[in-house]
N, C-alpha and C. Protein backbone atom coordinates (compact mmCIF):
# COMPACT_ATOMS: atom_id res chain seq x y z
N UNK A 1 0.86 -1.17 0.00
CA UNK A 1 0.00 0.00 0.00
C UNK A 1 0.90 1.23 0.00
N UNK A 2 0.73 2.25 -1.04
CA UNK A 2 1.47 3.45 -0.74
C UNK A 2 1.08 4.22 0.37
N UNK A 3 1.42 5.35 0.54
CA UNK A 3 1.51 6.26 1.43
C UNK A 3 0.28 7.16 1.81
N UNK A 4 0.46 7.82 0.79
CA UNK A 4 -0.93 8.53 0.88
C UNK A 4 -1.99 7.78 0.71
N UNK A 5 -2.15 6.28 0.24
CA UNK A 5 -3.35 5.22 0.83
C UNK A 5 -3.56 4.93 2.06
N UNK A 6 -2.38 5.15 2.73
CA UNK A 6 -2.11 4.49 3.67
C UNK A 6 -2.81 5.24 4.61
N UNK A 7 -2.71 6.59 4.73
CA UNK A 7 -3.22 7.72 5.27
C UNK A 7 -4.70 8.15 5.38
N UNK A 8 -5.19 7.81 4.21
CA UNK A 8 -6.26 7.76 3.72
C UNK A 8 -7.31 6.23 4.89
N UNK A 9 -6.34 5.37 4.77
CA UNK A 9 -7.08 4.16 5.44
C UNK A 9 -6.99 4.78 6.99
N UNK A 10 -5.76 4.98 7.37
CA UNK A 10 -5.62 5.76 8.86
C UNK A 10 -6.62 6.38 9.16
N UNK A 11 -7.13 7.39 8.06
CA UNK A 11 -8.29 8.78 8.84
C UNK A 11 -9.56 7.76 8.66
N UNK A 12 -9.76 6.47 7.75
CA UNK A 12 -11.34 6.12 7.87
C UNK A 12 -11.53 5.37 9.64
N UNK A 13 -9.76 4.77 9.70
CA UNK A 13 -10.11 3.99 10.85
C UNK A 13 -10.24 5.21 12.18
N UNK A 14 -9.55 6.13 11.58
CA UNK A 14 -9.77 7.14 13.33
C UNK A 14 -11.39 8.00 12.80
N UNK A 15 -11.50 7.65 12.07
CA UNK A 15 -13.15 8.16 11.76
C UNK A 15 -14.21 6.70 12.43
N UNK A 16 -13.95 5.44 12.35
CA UNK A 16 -14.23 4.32 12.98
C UNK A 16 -13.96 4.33 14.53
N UNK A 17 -13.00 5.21 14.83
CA UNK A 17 -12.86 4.92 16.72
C UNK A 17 -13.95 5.76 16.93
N UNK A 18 -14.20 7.02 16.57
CA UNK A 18 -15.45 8.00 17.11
C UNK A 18 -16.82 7.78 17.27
N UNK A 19 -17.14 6.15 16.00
CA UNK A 19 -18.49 6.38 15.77
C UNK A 19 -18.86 5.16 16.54
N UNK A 20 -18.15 4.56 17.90
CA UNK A 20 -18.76 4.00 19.06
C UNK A 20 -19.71 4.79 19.71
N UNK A 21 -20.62 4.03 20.31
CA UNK A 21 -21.70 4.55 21.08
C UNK A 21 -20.64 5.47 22.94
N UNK A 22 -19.52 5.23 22.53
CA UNK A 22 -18.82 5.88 24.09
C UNK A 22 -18.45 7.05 24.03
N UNK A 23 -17.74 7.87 24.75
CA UNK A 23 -17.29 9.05 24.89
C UNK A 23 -15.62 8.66 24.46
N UNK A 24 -15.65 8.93 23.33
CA UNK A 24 -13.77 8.38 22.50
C UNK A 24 -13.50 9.81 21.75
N UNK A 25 -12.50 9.90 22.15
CA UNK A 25 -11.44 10.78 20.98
C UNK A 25 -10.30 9.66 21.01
N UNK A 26 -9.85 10.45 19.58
CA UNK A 26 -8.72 9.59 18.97
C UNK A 26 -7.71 10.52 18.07
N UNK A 27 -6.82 10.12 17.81
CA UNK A 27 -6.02 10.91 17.03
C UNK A 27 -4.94 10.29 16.44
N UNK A 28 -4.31 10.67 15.28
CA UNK A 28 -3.39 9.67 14.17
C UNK A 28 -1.93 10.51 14.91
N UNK A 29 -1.23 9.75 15.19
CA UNK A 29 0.30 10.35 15.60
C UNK A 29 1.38 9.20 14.93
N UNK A 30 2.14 10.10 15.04
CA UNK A 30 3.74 9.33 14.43
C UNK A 30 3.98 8.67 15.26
N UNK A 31 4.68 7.60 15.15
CA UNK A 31 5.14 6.79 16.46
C UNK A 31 6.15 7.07 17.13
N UNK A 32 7.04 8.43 16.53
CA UNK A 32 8.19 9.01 17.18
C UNK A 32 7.35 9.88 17.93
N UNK A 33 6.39 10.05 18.31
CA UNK A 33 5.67 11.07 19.28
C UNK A 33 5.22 9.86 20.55
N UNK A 34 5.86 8.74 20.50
CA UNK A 34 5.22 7.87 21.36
C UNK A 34 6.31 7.76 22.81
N UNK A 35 5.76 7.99 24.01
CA UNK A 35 7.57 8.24 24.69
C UNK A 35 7.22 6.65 25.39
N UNK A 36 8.46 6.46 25.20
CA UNK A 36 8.98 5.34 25.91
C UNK A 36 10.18 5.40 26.96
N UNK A 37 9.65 5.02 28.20
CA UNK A 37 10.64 5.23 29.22
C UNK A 37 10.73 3.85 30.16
N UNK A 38 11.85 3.17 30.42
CA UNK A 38 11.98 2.13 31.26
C UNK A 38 11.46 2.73 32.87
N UNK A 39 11.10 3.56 33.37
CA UNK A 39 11.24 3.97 34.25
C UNK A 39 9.38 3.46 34.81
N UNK A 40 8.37 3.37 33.62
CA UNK A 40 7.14 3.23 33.61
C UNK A 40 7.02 1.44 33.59
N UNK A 41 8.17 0.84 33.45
CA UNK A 41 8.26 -0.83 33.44
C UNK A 41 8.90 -0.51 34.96
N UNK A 42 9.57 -0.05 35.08
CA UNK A 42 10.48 -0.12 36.57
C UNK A 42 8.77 -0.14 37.58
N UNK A 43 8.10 0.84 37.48
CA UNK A 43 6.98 1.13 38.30
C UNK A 43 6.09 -0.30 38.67
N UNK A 44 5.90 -0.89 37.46
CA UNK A 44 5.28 -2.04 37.23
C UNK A 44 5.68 -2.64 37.69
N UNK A 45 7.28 -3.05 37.79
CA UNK A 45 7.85 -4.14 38.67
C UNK A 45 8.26 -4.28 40.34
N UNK A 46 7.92 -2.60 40.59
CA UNK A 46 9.36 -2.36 41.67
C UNK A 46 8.29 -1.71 42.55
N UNK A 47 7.20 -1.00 42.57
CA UNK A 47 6.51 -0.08 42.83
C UNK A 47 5.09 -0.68 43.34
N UNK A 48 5.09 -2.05 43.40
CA UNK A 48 3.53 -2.64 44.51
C UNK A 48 2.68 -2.66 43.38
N UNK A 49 2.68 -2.71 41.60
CA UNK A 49 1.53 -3.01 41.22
C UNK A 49 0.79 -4.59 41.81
N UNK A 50 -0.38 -4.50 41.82
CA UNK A 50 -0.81 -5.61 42.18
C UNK A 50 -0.98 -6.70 41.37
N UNK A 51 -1.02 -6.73 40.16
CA UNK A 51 -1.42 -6.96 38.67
C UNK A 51 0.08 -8.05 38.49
N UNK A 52 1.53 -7.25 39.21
CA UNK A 52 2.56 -7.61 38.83
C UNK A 52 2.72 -9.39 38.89
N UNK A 53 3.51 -10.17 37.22
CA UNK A 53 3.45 -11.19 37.36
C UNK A 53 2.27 -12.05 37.70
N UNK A 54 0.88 -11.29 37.76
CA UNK A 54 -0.02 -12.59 37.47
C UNK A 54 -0.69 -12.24 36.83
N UNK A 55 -0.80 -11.97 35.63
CA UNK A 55 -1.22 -11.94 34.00
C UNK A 55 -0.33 -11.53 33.47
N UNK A 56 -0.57 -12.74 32.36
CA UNK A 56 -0.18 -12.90 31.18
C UNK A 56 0.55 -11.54 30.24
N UNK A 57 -0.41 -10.88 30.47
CA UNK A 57 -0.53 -9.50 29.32
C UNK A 57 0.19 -8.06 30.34
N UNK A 58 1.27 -8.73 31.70
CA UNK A 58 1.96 -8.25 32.32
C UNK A 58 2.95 -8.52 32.26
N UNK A 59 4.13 -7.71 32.60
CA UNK A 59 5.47 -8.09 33.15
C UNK A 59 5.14 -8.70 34.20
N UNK A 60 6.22 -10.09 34.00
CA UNK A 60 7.12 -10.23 33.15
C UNK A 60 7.00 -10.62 32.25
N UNK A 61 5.64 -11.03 31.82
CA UNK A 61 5.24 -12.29 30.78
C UNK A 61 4.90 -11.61 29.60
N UNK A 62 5.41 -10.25 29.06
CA UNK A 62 5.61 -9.44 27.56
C UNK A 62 6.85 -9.14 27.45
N UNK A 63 6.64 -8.49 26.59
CA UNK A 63 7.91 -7.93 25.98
C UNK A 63 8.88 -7.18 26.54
N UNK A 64 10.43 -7.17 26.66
CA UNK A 64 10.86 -6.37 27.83
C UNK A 64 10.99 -4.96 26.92
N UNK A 65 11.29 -3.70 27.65
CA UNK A 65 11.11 -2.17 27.21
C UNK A 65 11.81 -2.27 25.98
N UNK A 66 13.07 -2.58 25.69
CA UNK A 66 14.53 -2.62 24.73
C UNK A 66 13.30 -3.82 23.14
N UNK A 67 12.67 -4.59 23.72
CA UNK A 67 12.11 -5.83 22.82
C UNK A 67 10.91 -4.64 22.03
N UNK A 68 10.11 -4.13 22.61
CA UNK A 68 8.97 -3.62 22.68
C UNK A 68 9.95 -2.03 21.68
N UNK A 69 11.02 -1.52 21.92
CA UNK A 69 11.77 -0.51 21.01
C UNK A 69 11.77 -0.87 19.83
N UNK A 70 12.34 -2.12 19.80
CA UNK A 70 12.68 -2.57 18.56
C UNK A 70 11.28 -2.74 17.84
N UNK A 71 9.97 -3.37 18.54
CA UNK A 71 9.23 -3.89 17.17
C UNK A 71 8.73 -2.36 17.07
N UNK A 72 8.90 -1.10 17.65
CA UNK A 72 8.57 0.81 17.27
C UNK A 72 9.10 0.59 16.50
N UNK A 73 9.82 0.95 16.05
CA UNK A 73 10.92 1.48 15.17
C UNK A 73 10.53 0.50 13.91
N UNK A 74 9.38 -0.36 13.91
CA UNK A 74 8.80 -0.92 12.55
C UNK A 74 7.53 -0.32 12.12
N UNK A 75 7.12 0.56 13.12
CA UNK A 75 6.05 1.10 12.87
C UNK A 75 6.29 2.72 12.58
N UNK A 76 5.27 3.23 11.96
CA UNK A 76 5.67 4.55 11.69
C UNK A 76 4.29 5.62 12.13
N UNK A 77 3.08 5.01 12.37
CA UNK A 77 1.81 5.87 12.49
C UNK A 77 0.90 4.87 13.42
N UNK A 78 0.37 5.31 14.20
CA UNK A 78 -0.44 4.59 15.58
C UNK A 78 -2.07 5.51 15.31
N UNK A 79 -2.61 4.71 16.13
CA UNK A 79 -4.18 5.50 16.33
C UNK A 79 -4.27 5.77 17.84
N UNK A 80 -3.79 6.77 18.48
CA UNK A 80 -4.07 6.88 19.66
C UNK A 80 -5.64 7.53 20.63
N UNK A 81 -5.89 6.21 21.46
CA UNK A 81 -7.11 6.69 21.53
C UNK A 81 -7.97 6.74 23.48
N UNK A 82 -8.68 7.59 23.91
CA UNK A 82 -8.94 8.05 25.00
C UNK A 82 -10.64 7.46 25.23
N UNK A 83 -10.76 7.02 26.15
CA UNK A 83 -12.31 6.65 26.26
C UNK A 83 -12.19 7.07 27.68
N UNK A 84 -13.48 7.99 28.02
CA UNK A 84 -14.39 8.76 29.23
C UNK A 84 -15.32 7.95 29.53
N UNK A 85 -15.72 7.93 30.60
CA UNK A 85 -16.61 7.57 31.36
C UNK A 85 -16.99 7.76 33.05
N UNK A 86 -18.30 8.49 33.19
CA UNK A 86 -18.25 8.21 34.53
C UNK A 86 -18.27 7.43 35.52
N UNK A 87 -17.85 7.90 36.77
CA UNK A 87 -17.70 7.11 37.77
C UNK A 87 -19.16 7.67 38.77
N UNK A 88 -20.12 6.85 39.35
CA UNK A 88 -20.84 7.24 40.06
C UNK A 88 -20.83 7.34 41.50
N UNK A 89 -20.20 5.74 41.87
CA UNK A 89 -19.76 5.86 43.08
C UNK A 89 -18.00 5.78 44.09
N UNK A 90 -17.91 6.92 44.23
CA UNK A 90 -16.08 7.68 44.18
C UNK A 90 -15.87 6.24 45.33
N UNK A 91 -17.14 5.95 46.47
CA UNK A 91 -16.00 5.46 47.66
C UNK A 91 -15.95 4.01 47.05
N UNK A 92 -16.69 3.16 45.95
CA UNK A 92 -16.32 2.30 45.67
C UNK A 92 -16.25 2.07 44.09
N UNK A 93 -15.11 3.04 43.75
CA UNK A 93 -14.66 3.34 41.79
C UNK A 93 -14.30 2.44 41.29
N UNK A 94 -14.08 1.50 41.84
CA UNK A 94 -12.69 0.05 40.99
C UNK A 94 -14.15 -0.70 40.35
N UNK A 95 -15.09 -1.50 40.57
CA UNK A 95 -15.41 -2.02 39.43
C UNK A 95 -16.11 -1.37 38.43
N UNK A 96 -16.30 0.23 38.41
CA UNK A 96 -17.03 0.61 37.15
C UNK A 96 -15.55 1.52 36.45
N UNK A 97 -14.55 1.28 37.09
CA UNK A 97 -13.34 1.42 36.49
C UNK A 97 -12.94 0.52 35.24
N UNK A 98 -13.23 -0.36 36.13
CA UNK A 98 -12.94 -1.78 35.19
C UNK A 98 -13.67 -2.13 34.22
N UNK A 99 -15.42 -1.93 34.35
CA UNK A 99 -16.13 -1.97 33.50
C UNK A 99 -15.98 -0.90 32.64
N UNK A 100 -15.17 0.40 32.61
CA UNK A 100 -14.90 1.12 31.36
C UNK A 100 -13.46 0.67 31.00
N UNK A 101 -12.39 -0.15 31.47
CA UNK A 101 -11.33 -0.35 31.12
C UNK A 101 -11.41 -1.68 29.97
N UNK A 102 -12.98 -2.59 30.35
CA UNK A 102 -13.57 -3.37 29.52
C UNK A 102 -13.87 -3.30 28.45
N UNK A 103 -14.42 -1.74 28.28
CA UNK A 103 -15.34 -1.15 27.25
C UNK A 103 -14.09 -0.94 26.28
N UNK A 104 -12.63 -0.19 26.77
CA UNK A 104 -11.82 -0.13 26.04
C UNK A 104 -10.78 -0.81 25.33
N UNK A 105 -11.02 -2.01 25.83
CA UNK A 105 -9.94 -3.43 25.47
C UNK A 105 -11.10 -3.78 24.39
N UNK A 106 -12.43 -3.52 24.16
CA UNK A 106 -13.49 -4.11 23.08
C UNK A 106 -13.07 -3.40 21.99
N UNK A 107 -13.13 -1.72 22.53
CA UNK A 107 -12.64 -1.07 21.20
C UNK A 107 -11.61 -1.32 20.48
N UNK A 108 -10.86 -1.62 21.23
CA UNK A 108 -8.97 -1.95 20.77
C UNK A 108 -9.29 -3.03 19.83
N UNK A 109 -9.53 -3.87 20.68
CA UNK A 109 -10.36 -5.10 19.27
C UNK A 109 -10.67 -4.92 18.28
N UNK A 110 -11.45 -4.17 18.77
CA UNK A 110 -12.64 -3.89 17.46
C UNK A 110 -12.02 -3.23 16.16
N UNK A 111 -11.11 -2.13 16.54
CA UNK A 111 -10.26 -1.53 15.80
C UNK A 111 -8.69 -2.06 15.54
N UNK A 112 -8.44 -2.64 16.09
CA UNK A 112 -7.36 -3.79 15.23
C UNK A 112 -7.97 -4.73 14.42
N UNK A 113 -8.98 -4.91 14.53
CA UNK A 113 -9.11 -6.17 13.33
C UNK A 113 -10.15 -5.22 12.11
N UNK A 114 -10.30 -4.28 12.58
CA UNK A 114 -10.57 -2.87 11.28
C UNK A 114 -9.42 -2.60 10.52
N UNK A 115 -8.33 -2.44 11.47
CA UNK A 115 -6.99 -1.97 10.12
C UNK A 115 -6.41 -2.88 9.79
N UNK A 116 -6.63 -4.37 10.61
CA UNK A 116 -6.25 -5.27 9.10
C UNK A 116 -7.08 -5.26 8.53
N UNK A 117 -8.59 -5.47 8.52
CA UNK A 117 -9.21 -5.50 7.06
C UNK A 117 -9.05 -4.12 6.36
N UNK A 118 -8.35 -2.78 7.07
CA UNK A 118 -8.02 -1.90 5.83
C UNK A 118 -7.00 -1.89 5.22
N UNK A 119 -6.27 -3.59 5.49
CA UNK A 119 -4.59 -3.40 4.81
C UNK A 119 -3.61 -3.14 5.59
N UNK A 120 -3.92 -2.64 7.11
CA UNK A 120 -2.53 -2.55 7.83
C UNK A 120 -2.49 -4.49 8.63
N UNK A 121 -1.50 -4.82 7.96
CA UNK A 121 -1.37 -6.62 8.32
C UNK A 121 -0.66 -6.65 9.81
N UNK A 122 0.07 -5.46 10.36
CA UNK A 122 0.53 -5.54 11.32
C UNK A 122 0.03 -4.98 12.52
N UNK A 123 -1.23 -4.51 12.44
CA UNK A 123 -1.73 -3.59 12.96
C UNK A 123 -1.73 -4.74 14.41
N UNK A 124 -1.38 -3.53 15.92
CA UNK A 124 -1.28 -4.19 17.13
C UNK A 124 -2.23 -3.35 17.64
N UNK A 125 -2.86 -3.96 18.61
CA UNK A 125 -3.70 -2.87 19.94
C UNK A 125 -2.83 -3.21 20.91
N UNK A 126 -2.54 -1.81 21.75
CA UNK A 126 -2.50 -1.74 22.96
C UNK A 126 -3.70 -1.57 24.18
N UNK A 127 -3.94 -1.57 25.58
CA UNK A 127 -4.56 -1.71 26.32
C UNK A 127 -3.97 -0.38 26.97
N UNK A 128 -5.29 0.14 27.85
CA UNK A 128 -4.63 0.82 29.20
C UNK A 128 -4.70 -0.27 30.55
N UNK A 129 -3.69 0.02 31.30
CA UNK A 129 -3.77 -0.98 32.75
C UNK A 129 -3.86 -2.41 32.46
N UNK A 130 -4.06 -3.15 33.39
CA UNK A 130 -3.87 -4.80 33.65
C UNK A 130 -5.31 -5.29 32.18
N UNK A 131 -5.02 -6.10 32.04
CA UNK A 131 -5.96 -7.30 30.92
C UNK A 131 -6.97 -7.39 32.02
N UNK A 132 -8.39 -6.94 31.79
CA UNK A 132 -9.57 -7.44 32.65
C UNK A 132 -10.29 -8.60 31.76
N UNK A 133 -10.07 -9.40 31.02
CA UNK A 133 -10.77 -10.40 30.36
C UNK A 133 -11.48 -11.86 31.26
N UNK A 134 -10.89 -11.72 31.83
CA UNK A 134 -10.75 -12.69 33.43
C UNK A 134 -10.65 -12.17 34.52
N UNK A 135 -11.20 -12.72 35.51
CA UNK A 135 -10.97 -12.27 37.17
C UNK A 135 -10.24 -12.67 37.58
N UNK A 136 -9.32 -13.76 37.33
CA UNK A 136 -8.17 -14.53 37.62
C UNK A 136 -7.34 -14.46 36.42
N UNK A 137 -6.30 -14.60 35.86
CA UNK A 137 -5.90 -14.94 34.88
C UNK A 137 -5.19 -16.44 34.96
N UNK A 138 -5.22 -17.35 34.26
CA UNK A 138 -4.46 -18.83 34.47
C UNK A 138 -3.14 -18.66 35.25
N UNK A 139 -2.80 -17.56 34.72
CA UNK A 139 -1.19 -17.88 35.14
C UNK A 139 -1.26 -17.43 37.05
N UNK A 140 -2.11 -17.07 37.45
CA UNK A 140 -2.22 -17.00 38.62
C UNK A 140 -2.14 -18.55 39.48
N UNK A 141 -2.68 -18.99 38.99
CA UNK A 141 -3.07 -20.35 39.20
C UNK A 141 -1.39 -21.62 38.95
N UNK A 142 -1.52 -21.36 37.62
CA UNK A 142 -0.02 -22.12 36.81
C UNK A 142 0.70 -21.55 36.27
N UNK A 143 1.97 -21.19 36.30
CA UNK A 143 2.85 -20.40 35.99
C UNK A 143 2.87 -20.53 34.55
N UNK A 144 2.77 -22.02 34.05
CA UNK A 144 3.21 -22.26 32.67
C UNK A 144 1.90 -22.28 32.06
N UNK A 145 0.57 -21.79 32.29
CA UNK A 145 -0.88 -21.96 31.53
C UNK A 145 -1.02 -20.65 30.55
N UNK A 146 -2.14 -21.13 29.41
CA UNK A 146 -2.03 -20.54 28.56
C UNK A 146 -3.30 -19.59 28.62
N UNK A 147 -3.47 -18.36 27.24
CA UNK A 147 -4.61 -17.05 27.86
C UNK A 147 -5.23 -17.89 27.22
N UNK A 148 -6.48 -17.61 28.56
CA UNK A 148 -8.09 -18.41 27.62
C UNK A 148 -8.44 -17.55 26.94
N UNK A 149 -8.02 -16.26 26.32
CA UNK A 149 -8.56 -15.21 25.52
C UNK A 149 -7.51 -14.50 24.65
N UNK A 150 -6.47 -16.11 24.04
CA UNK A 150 -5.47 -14.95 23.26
C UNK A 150 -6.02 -14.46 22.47
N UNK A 151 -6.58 -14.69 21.51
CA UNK A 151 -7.67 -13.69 20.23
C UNK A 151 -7.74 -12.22 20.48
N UNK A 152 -8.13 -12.01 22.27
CA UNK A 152 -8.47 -10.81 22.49
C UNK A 152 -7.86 -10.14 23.42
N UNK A 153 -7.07 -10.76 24.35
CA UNK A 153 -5.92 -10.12 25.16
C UNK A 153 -4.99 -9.32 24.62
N UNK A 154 -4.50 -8.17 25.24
CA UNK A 154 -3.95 -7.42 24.84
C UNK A 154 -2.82 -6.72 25.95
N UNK A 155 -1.51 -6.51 25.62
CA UNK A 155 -0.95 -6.25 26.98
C UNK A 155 -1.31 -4.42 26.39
N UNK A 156 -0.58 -4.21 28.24
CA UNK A 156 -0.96 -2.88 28.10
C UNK A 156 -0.14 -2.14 27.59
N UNK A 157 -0.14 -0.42 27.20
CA UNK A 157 0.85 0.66 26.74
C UNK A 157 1.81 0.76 28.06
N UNK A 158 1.48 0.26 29.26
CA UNK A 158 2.07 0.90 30.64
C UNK A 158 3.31 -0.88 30.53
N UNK A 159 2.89 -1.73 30.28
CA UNK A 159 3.43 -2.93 30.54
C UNK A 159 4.92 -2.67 29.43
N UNK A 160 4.74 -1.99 28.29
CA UNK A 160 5.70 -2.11 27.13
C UNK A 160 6.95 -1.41 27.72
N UNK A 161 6.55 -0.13 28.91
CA UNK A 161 7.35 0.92 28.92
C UNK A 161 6.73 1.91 28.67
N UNK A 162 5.82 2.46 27.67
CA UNK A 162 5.01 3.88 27.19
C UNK A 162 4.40 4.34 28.66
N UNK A 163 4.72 5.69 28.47
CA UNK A 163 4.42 6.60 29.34
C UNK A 163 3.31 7.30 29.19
N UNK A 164 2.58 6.99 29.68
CA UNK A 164 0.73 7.35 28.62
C UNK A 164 0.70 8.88 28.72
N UNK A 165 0.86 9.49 30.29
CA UNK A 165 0.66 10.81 30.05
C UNK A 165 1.76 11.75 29.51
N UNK A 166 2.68 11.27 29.05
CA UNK A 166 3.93 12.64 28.16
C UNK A 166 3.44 12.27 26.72
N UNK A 167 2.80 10.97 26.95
CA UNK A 167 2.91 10.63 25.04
C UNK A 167 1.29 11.70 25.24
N UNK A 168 0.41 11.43 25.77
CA UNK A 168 -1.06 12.08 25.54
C UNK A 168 -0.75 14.01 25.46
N UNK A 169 -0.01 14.01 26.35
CA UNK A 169 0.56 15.77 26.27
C UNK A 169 1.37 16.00 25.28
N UNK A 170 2.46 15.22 25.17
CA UNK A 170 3.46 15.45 23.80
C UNK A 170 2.33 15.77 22.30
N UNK A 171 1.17 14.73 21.90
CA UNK A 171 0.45 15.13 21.11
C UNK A 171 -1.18 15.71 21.44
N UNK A 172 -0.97 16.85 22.43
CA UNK A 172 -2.30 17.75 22.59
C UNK A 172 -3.47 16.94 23.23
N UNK A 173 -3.59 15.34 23.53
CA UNK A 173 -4.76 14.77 24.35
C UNK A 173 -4.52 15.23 25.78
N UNK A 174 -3.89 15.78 26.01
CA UNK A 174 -3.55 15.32 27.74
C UNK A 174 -4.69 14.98 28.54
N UNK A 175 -4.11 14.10 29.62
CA UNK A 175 -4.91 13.57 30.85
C UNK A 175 -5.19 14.60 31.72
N UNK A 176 -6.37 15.13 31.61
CA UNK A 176 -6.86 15.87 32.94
C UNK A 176 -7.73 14.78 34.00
N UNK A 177 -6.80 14.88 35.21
CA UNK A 177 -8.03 14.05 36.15
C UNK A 177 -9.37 14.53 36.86
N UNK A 178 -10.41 14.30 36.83
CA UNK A 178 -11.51 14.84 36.77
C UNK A 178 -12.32 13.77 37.95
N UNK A 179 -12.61 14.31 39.57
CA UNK A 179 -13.69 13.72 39.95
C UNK A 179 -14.84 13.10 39.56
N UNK A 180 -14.92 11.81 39.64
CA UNK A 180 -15.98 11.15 39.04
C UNK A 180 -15.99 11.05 37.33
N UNK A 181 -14.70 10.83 36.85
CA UNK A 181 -14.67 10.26 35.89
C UNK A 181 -13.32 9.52 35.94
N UNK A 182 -13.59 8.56 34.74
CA UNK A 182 -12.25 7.70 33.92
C UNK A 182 -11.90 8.26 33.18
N UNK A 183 -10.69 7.88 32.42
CA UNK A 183 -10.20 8.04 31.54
C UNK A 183 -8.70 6.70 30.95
N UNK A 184 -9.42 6.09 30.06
CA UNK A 184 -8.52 5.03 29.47
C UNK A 184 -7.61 5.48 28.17
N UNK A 185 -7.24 5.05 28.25
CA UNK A 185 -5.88 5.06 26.93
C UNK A 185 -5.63 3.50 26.26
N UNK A 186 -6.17 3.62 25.06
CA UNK A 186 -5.97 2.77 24.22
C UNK A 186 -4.69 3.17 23.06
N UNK A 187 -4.06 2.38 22.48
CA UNK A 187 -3.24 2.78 20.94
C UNK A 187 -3.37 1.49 20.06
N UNK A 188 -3.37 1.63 18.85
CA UNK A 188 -3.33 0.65 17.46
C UNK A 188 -2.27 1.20 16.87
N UNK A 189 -1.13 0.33 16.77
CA UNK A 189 0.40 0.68 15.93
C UNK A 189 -0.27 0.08 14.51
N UNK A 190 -0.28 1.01 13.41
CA UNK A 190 -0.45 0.45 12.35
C UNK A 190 0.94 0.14 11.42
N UNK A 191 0.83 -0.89 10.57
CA UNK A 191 1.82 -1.10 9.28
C UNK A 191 0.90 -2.50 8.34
């Protein structure tokens, strides 16, 4: 596919993230606008996530920061994308957190298997936060078990190394935190 096709397929698919029934913006960025810092894997490992080592679609069990550089640097244009939602009840936020962190691992889906059928064959989704596909994940259980949902698992932008809020400010989304709402971060690396 040339270039300016290519571009052309980019704006139908970021014209495809908007026309969900959710509260989504999205936006086409270079992938040199994407920051990557070991310091956001250090957090993950070193820093009490809870998530750490029991899923799959976590460190340690992806790609390490240096692995995750290399397959950038094959990509050249991403779909970066933000889904809102409120939160109703602040003193107990975690499962309608999750139920919009749900909503956004569907979209990711939904829109990776859009830009391969528009021709991008490499097209990846990223996730924001831990894989909610399961309440357990296997590997909690067996170290060596496999995702009952590889089709649709997805590790996260935070698991690779990406620094969600310099990359969302570097290209004009920034994260404002807002009482009684979410805010997820999805990306699709296209090629």
């Amino acid at each position: 596919m040339d270039l300016l096709l290519e571009i052309e397929k980019a704006k139908e698919l970021n014209a495809f993230a908007e026309s969900f029934e959710y509260d989504i913006s999205s936006k086409l960025i270079h992938t040199r606008d994407i920051v990557v810092d070991e310091r956001v894997r250090y957090q993950c490992s070193y820093s009490g996530c809870r998530e750490y080592g029991k899923r799959l679609m976590c460190p340690p069990h992806t790609l390490s920061v240096d692995e995750f550089k290399r397959v950038l640097d094959r990509y050249y244009l991403a779909l970066l994308l933000q889904l809102k939602g409120p939160i109703k009840d602040n003193d107990n936020w975690e499962p309608e957190t999750d139920s919009w962190g749900l909503k956004l691992h569907e979209v990711v889906y939904k829109l990776e298997k859009k830009a391969f059928a528009l021709g991008f064959p490499f097209a990846a989704g990223l996730i924001g936060g831990h894989c909610k596909l399961c309440d357990k994940c296997p590997v909690e259980r067996d170290i060596n078990a496999s995702c009952l949902h590889r089709e649709r698992a997805r590790p996260s932008m935070e698991a690779m190394g990406i620094d969600v809020l310099s990359t969302c400010k570097k290209v004009g989304m920034e994260i404002v935190f807002v009482p009684g709402e979410v805010v997820w971060t999805g990306l699709i690396l296209l090629a």
